[in-house]
Protein backbone atom coordinates (compact mmCIF):
# COMPACT_ATOMS: atom_id res chain seq x y z
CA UNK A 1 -63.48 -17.05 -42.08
CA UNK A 2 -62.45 -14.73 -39.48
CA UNK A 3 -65.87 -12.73 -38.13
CA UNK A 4 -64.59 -9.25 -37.87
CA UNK A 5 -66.86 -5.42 -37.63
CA UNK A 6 -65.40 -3.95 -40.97
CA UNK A 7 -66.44 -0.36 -39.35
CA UNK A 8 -63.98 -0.64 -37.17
CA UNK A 9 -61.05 -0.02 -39.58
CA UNK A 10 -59.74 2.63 -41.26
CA UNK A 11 -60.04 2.25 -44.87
CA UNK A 12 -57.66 4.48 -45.96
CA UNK A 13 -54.72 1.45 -45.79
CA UNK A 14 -55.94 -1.99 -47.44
CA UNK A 15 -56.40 -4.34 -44.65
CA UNK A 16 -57.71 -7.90 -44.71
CA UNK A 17 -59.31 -10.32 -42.66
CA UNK A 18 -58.26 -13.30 -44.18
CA UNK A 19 -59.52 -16.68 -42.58
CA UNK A 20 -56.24 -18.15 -41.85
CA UNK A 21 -56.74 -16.63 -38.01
CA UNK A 22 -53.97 -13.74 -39.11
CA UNK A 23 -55.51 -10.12 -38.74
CA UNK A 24 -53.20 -7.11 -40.62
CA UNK A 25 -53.39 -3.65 -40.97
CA UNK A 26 -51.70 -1.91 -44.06
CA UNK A 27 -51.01 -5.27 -45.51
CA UNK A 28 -52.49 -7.98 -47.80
CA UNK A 29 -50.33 -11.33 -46.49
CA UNK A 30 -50.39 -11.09 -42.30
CA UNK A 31 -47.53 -13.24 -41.27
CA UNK A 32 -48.72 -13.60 -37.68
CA UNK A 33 -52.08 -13.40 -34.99
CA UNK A 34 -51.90 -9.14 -35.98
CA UNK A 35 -49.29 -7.37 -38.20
CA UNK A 36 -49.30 -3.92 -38.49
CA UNK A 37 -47.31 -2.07 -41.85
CA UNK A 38 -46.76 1.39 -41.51
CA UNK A 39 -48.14 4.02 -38.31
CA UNK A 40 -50.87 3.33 -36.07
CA UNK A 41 -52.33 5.54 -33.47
CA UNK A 42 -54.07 3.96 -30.15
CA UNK A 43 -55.38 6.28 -27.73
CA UNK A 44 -56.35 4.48 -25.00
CA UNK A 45 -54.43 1.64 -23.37
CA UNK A 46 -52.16 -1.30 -25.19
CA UNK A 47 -52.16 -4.39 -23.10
CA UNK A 48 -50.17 -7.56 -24.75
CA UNK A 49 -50.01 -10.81 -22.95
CA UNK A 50 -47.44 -12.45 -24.83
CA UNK A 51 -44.28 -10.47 -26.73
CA UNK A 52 -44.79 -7.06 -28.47
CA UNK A 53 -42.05 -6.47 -31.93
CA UNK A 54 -42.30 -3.04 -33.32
CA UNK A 55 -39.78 -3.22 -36.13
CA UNK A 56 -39.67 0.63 -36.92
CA UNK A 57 -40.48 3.05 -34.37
CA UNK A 58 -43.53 3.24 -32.04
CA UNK A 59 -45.49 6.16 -30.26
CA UNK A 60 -47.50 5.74 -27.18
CA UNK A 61 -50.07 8.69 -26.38
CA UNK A 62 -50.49 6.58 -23.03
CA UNK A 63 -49.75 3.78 -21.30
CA UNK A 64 -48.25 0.60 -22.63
CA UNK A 65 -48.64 -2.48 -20.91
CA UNK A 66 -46.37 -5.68 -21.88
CA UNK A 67 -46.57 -8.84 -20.28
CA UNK A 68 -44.10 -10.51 -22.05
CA UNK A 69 -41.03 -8.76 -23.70
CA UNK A 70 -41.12 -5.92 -25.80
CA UNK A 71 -38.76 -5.23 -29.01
CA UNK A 72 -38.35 -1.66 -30.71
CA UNK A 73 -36.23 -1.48 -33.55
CA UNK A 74 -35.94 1.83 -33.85
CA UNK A 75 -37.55 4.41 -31.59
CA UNK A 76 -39.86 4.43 -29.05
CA UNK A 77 -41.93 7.24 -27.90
CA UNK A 78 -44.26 7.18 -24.65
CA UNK A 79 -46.06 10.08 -23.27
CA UNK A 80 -47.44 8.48 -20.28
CA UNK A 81 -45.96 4.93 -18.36
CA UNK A 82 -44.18 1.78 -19.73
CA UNK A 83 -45.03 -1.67 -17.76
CA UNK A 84 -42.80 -4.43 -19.47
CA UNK A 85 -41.02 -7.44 -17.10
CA UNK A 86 -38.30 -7.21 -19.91
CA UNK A 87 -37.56 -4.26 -22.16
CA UNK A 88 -35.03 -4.17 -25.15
CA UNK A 89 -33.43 -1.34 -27.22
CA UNK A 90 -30.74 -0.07 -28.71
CA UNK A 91 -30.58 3.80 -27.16
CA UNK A 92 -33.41 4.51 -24.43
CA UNK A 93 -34.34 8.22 -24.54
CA UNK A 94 -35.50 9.92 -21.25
CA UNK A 95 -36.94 13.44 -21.20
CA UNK A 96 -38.53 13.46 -17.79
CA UNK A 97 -37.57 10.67 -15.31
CA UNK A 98 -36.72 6.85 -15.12
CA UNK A 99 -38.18 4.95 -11.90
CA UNK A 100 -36.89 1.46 -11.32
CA UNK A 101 -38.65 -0.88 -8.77
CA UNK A 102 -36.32 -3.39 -6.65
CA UNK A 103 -34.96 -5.66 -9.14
CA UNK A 104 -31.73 -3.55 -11.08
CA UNK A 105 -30.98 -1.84 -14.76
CA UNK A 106 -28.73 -4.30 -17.14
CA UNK A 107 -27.13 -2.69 -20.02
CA UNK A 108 -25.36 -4.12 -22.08
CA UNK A 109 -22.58 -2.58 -24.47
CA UNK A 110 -20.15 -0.06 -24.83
CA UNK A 111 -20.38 3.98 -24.62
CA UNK A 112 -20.23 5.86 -27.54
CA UNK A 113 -16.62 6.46 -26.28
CA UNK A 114 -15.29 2.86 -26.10
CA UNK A 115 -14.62 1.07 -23.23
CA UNK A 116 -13.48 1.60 -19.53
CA UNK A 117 -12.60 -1.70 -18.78
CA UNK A 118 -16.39 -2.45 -18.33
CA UNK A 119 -19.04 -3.24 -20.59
CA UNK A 120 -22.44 -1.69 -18.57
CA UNK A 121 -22.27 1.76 -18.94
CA UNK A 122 -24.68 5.08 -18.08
CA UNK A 123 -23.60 8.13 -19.66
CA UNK A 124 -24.82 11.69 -20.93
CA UNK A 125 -22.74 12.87 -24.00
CA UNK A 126 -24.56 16.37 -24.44
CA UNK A 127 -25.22 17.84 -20.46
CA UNK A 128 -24.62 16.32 -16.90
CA UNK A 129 -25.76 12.87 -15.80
CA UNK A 130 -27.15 12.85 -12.56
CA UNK A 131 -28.58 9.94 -10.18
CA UNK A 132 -30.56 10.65 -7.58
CA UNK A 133 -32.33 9.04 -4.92
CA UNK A 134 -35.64 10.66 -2.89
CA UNK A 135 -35.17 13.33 0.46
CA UNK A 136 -33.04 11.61 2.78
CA UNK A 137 -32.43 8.19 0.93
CA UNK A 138 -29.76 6.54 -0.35
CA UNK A 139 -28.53 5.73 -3.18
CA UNK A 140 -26.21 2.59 -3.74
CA UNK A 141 -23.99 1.35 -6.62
CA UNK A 142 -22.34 -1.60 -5.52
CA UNK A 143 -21.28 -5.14 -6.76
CA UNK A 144 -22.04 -8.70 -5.01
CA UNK A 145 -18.99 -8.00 -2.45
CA UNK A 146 -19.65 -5.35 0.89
CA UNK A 147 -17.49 -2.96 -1.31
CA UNK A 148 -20.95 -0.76 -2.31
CA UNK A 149 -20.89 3.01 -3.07
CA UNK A 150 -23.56 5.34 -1.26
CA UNK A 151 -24.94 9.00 -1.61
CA UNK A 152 -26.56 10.41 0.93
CA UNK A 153 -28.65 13.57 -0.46
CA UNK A 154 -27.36 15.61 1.98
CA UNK A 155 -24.01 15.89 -0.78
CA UNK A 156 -22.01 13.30 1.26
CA UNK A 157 -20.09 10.10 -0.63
CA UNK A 158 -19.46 6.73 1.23
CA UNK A 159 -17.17 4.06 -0.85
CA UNK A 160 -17.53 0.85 1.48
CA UNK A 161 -19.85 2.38 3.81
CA UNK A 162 -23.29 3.39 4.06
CA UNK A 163 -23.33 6.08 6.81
CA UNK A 164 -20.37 8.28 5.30
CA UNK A 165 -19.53 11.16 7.86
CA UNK A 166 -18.09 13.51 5.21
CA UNK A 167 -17.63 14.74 1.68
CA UNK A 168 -15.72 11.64 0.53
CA UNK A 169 -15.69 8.40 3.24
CA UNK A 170 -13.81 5.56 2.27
CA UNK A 171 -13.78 2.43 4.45
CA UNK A 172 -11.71 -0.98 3.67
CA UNK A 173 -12.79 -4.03 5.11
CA UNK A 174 -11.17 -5.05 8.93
CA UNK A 175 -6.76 -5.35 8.30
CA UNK A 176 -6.00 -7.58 11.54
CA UNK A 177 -1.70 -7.25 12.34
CA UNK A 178 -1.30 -4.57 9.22
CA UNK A 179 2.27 -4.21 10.83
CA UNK A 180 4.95 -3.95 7.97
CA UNK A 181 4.14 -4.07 3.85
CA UNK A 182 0.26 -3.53 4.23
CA UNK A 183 -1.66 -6.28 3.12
CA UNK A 184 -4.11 -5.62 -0.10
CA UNK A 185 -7.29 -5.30 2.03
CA UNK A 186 -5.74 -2.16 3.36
CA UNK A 187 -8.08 0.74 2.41
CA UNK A 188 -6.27 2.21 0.02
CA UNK A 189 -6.64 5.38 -2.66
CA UNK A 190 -4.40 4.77 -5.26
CA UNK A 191 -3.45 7.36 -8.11
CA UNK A 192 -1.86 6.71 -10.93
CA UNK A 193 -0.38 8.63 -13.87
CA UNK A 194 1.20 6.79 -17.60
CA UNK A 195 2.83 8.26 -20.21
CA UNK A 196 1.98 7.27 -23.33
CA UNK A 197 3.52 7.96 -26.65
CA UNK A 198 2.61 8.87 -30.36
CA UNK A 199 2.41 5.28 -31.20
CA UNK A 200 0.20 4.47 -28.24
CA UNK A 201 3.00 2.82 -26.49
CA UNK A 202 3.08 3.42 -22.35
CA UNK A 203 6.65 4.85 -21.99
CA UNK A 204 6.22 4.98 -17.99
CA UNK A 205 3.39 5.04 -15.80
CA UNK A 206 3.15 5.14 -11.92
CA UNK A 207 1.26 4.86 -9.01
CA UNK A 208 0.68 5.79 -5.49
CA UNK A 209 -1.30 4.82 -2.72
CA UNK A 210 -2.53 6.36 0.40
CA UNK A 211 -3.80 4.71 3.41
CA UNK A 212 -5.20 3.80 6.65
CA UNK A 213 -4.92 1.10 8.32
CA UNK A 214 -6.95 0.54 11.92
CA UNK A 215 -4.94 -1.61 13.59
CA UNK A 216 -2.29 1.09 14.66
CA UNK A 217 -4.17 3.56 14.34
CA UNK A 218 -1.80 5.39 11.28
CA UNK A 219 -2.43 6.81 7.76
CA UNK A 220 0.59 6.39 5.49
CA UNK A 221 1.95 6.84 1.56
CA UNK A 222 3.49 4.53 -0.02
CA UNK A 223 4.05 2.79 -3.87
CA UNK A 224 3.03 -1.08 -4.35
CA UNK A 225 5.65 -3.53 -3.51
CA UNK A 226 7.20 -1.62 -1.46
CA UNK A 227 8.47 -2.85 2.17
CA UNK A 228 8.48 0.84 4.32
CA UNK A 229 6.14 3.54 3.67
CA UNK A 230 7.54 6.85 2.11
CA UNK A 231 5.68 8.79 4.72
CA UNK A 232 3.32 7.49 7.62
CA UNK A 233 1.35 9.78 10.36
CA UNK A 234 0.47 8.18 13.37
CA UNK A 235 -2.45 8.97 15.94
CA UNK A 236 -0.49 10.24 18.29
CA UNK A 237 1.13 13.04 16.34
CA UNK A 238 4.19 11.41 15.07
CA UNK A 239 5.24 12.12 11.29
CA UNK A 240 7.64 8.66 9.83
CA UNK A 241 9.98 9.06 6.55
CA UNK A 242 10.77 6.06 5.66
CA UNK A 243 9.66 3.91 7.68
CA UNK A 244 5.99 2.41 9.03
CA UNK A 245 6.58 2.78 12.93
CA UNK A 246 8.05 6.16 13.52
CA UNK A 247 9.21 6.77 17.20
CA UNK A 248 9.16 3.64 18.72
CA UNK A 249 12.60 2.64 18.92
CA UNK A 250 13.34 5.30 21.35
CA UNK A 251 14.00 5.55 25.35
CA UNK A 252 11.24 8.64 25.16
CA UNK A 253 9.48 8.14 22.51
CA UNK A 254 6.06 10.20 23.28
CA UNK A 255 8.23 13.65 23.24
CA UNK A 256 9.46 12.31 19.37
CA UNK A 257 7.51 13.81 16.53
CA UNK A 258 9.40 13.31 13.34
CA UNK A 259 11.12 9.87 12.30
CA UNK A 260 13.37 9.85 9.14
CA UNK A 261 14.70 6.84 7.95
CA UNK A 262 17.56 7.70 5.43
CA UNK A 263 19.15 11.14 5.29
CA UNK A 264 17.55 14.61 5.73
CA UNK A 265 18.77 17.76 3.67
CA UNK A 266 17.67 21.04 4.40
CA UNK A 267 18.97 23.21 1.84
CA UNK A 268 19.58 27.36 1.43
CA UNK A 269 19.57 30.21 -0.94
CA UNK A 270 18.02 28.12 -3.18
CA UNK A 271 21.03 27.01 -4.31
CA UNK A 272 21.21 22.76 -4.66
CA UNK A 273 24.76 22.84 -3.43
CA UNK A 274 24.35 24.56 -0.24
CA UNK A 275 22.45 22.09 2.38
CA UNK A 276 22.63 20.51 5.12
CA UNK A 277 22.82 17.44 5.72
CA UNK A 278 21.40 14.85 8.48
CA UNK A 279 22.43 11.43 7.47
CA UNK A 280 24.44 8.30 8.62
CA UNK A 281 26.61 5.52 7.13
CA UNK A 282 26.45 1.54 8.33
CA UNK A 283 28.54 2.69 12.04
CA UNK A 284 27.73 6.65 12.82
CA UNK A 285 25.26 9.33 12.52
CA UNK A 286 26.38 12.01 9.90
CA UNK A 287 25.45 15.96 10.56
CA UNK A 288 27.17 17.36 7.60
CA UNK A 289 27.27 21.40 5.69
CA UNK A 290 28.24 21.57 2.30
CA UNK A 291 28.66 23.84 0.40
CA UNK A 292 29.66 27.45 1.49
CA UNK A 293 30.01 28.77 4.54
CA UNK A 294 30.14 27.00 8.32
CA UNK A 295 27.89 24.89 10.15
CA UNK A 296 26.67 27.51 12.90
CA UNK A 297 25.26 26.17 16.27
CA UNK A 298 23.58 28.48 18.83
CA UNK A 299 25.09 31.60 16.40
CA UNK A 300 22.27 34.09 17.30
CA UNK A 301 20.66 33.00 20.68
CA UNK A 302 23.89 32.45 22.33
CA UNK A 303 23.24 29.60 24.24
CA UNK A 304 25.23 27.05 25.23
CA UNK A 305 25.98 23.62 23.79
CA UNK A 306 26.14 20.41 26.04
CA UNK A 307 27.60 17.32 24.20
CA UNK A 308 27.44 14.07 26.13
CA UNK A 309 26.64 15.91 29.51
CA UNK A 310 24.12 13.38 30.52
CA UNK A 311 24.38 10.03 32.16
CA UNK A 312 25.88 8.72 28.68
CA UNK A 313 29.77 10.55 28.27
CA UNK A 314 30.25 11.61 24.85
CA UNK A 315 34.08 12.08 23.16
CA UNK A 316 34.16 15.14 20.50
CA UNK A 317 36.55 14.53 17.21
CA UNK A 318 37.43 17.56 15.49
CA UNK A 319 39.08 17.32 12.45
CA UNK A 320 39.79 21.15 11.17
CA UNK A 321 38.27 23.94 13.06
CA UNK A 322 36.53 24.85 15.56
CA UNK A 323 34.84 28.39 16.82
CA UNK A 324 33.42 29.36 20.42
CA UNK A 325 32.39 32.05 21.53
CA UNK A 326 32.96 32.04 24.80
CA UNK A 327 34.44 29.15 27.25
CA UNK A 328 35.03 25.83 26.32
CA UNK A 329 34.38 22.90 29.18
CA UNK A 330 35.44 19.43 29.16
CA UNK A 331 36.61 16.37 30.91
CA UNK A 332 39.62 16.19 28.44
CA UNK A 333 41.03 17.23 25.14
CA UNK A 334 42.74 15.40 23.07
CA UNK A 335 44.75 16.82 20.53
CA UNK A 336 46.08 15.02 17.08
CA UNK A 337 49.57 16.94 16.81
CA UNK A 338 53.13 15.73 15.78
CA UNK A 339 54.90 16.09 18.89
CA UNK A 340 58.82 17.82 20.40
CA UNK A 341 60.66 14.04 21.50
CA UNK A 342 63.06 14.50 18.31
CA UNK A 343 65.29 17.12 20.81
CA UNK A 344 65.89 14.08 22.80
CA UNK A 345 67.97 12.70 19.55
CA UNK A 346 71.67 12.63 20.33
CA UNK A 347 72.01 14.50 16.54
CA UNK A 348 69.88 17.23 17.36
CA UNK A 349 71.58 20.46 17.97
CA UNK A 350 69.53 22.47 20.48
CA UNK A 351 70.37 26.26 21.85
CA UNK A 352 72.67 26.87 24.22
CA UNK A 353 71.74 28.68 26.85
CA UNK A 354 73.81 31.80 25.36
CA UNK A 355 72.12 31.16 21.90
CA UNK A 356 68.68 31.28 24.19
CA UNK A 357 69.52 34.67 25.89
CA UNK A 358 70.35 36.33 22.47
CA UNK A 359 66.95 34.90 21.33
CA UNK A 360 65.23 36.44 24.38
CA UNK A 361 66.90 39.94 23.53
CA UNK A 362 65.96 39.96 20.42
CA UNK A 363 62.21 38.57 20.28
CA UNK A 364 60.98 38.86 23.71
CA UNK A 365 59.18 35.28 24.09
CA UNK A 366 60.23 31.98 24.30
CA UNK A 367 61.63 30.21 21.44
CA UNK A 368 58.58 28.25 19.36
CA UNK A 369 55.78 30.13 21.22
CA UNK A 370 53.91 33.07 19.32
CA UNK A 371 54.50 36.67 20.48
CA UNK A 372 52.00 38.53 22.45
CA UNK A 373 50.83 40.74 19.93
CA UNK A 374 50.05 37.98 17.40
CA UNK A 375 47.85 36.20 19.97
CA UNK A 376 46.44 39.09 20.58
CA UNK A 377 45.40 39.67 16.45
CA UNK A 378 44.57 35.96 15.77
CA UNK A 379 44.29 33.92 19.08
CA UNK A 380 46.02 31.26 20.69
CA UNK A 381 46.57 28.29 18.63
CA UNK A 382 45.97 25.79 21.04
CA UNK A 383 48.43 22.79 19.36
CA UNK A 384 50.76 24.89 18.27
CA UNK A 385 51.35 26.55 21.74
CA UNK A 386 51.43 22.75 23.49
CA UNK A 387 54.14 21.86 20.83
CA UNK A 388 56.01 24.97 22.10
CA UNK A 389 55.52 24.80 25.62
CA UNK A 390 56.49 21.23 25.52
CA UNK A 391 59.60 22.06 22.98
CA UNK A 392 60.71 24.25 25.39
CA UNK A 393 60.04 22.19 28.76
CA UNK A 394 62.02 19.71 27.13
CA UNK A 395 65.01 21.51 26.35
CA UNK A 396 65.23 23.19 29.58
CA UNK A 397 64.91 19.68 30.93
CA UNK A 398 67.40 19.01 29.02
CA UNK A 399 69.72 22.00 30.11
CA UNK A 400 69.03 21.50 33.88
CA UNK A 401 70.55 17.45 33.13
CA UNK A 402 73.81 19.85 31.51
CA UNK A 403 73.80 21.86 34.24
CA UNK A 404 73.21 19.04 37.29
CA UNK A 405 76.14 17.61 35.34
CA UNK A 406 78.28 20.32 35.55
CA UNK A 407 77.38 20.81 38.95
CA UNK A 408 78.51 17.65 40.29
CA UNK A 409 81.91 18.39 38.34
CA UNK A 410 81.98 21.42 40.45
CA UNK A 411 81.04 19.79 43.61
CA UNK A 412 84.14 16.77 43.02
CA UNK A 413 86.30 19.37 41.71
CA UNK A 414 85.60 21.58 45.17
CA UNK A 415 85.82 18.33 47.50
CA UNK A 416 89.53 18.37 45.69
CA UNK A 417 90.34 21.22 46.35
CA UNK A 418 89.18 21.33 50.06
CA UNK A 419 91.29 18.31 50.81
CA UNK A 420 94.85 20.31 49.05
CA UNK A 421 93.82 23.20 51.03
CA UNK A 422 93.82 21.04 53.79
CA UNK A 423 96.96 19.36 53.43
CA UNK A 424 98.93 22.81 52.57
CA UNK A 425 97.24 23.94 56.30
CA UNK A 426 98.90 20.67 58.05
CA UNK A 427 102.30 21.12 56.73
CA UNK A 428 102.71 24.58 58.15
């Protein structure tokens, strides 16, 4: 028979104090050392040295001390402190504060908005959540590996570092020879952006990356897999298209600043079909304008062009036209013309040197060769003129051969007649 002070109970609520060593409140059949049915009210302090099960919903005025491990089915209300070495519920409430001592939080469970690919989540569904350290301390959120995540409280984030110097400091781990395709412990920000249709089904996705890497010193974009970066800025001011290592392939590469690997369209009046183009094929490199109108060089400053002027000699192909304004210098110019040897042709009939002084009369310039006044309305057409100068050089080569011929007929005929005039001048 348990020995027990009966004023010390309530008696609104049967209780018993049966000798089996069980104690209850608000019921006649304890099941254990002390079962409470129904509400109780302590007002001072709770200590339990074992375990603690609450199977509705308990309210502490005060301080509740567990030794052991504490289990609330329902609710669980404390005004004051909680001491417990292990604490479980199903939704923990927090009006004021939560402090946690060195050892961490595990929670267990999904969000009320499913998962994120983890299963330990801390949310607020109704205002912000916000974690905070004390002045001037850190706060860290970071797995087993160095990759941690810091706040200072002075507003700045650190992802992989503890002393971030800005807003938002990221830091990879050490990326010895990232030369080429960057190895995965580049520090990288990837973003990435999926499609998904009516039936839940990812119709595309993709992603991005951007990076630094330390060992040359350059931040770059690129997309997974890939074996060049899209774009890549180096320390020393250089801006790469297309390829990881802009400007170093050059005999001056310090005065280079921009490095395109592929071609380069710059296009106008927003029109898609008017650009132009800086390109190449396997052999040569391609400056191209399509489009309307003409590829201008130097059209308002008015300064002169130098192509191949250096130690290196450069040859110019043209293959329609070509406008200066002003004089043209070269070594050489070759011209792509069909040319005048056809008057050498026995079958071709040429102008006789009567038919040529008729010609003269009438149009006042040489025969194939454009009149003055119509080089003075649309210029000299440079191939056209060589093709008549050298048309008519070659038929008045031609003529001078006639008339050397007839010449030396004229010279035997007059060595003939000297000699009859002689012998008419000995007979007398």
């Amino acid at each position: 028979m348990s020995i027990f002070s009966l004023s010390a109970f309530s008696q609104n609520l049967p209780n018993t104090l049966p000798d089996t060593g069980f104690v209850g409140v608000g019921t006649n059949n304890p099941t254990c050392n002390f079962q409470v049915i129904g509400q109780s009210q302590i007002s001072g302090n709770l200590t339990v040295d074992s375990s603690l099960t609450i199977s509705d919903s308990a309210h502490v005025n005060n301080n509740l001390r567990v030794n052991g491990h504490l289990f609330v089915g329902k609710n669980a209300y404390i005004s004051d402190s909680l001491f417990a070495n292990s604490f479980s519920v199903s939704e923990l409430h927090i009006s004021d504060s939560l402090k946690v001592g060195s050892n961490s939080i595990w929670i267990g469970g999904l969000g009320p908005g499913g998962s994120w690919g983890s299963n330990n989540h801390i949310y607020d569904n109704e205002t912000f959540l916000e974690l905070q350290s004390q002045p001037d301390q850190f706060l860290y959120v970071h797995s087993p590996t160095p990759n941690l995540i810091t706040n200072l409280n002075s507003g700045r984030l650190g992802i992989g570092t503890d002393n971030p110097q800005t807003k938002l400091h990221i830091k990879g781990v050490q990326c010895n020879n990232c030369g080429g395709l960057p190895p995965a412990e580049t520090t990288f920000i990837s973003i990435e952006d999926e499609i998904v249709n009516s039936q839940g089904n990812v119709v595309s996705n993709t992603t991005w990356r951007l990076a630094a890497t330390a060992s040359q010193d350059r931040f770059f974009i690129n997309k997974p897999g890939m074996q060049t970066n899209v774009f890549t800025i180096t320390a020393d001011e250089k801006i790469g298209m297309g390829t990881h290592t802009p400007g170093i392939n050059y005999e001056s590469p310090a005065n280079l600043k921009l490095d395109v690997n592929g071609d380069a369209r710059f296009y106008r009046n927003d029109n898609p079909n008017d650009y132009l183009r800086v390109g190449y094929n396997s052999a040569n490199a391609i400056l191209d304008n399509f489009g309307q109108g003409s590829l201008m060089i130097n059209y308002y400053s008015g300064k002169e062009v130098y192509i191949g002027t250096g130690n290196t000699k450069a040859d110019v192909h043209m293959g329609k036209n070509l406008y200066v304004c002003g004089a043209v210098k070269s070594k050489e110019w070759i011209v792509e013309v069909g040319w005048c040897d056809y008057v050498f042709d026995d079958s071709y009939k040429r102008m006789s040197i009567p038919e040529k002084a008729e010609y003269f009369k009438m149009h006042k310039h040489l025969p194939k060769i454009a009149s003055g006044e119509e080089i003075e309305k649309n210029g000299l057409k440079v191939a056209e003129t060589m093709q008549g100068f050298v048309y008519n050089l070659e038929t008045i080569s031609l003529d001078q051969v006639e008339l050397y011929k007839m010449i030396q007929e004229l010279k035997k005929e007059n060595e003939e007649l000297k000699k009859i005039v002689q012998e008419i001048q000995l007979k007398k």
